[in-house]
Protein backbone atom coordinates (compact mmCIF):
# COMPACT_ATOMS: atom_id res chain seq x y z
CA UNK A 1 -17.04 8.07 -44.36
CA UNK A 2 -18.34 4.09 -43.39
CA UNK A 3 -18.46 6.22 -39.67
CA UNK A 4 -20.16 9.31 -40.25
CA UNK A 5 -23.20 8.10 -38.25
CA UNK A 6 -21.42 6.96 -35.35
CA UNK A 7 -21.51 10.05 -33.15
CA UNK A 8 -25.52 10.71 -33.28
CA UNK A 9 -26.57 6.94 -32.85
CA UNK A 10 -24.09 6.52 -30.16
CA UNK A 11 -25.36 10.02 -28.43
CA UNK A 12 -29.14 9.39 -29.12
CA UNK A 13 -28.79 5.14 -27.74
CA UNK A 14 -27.20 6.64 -24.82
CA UNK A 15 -30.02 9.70 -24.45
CA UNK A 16 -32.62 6.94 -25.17
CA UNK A 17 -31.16 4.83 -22.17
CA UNK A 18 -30.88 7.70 -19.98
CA UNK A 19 -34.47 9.12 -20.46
CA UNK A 20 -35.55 5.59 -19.50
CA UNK A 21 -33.95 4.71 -16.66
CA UNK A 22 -35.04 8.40 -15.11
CA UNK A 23 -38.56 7.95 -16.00
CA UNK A 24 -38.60 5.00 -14.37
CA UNK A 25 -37.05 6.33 -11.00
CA UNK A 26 -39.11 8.87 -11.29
CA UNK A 27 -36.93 12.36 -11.53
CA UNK A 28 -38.50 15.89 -12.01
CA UNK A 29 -38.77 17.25 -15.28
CA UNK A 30 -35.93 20.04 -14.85
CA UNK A 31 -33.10 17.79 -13.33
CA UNK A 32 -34.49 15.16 -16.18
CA UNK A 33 -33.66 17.56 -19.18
CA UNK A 34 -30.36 18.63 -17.15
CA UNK A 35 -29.38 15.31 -16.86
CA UNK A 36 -30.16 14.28 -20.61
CA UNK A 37 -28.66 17.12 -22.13
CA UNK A 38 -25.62 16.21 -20.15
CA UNK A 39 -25.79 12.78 -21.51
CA UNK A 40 -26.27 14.16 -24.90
CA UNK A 41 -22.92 16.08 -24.81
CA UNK A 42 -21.00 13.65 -23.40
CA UNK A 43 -21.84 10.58 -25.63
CA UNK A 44 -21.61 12.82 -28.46
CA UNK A 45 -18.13 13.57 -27.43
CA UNK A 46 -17.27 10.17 -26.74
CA UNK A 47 -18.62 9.09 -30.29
CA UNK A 48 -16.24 12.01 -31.98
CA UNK A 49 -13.57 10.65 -30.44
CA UNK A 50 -13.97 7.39 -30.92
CA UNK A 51 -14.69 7.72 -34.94
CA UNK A 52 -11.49 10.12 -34.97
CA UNK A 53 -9.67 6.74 -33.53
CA UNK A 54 -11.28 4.54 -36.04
CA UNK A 55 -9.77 7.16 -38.90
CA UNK A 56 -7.00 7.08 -37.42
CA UNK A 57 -6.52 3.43 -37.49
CA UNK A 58 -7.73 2.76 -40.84
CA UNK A 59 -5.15 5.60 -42.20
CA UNK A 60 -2.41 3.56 -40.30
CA UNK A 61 -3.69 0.44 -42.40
CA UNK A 62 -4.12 1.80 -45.48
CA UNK A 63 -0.23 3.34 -44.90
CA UNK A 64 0.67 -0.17 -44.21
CA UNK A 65 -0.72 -1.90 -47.55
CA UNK A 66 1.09 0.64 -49.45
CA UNK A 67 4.54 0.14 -47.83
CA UNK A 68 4.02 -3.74 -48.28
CA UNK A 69 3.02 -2.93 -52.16
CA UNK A 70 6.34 -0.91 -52.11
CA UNK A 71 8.23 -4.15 -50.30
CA UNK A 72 7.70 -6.08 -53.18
CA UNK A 73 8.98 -3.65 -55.92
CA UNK A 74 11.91 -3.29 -54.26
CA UNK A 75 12.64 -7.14 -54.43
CA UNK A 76 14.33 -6.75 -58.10
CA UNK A 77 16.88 -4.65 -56.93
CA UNK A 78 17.91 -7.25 -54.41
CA UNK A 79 18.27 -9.46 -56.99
CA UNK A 80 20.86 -6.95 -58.82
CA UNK A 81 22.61 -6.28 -55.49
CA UNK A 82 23.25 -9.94 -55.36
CA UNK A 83 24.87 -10.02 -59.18
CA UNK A 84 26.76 -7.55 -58.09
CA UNK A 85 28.44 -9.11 -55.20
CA UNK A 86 29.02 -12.86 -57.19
CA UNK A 87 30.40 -10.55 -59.86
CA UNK A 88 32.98 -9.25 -57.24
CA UNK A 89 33.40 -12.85 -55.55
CA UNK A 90 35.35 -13.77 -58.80
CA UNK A 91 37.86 -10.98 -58.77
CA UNK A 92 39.03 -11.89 -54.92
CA UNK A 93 39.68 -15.33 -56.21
CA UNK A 94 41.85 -13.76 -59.27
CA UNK A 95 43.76 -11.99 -56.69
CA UNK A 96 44.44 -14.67 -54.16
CA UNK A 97 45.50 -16.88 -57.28
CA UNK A 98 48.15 -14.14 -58.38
């Protein structure tokens, strides 16, 4: 959502650059508008891409912080796992005393 605007600032910066720099070389109008719309397209593209890689990345994230919340919930059962083994270490003991 933060990245909505991406694609149209990125395509209309890079238009804005391009119109520039061929009015100041000095191109005909047609192979101006050719070129531009050209531009347009492929910055646009570009910034769709690039904002579907952001996504992306912050899905990956927010995957991470829940696994990490889900880390430390799973802490008490380590806790009972380890009862459970000094529970057993006293019945080997038994048995090597018999």
């Amino acid at each position: 959502m933060k990245r909505k605007l991406l694609p149209p600032i990125l395509m209309l910066l890079a238009g804005a650059v391009a119109s520039i720099m061929m009015f100041s070389e000095q191109y005909e109008l047609q192979s101006t508008l050719l070129i531009l719309l050209a531009v347009l397209i492929i910055f646009y593209m570009i910034g769709v891409l690039l904002k579907v890689v952001l996504d992306t990345f912050e899905r990956q994230n927010e995957k991470a912080m829940l696994d990490e919340g889900d880390v430390i919930e799973k802490d008490p059962d380590v806790s009972i796992e380890q009862g459970e083994a000094s529970e057993e270490t006293p019945d080997l003991m038994d048995t090597e005393d018999k």
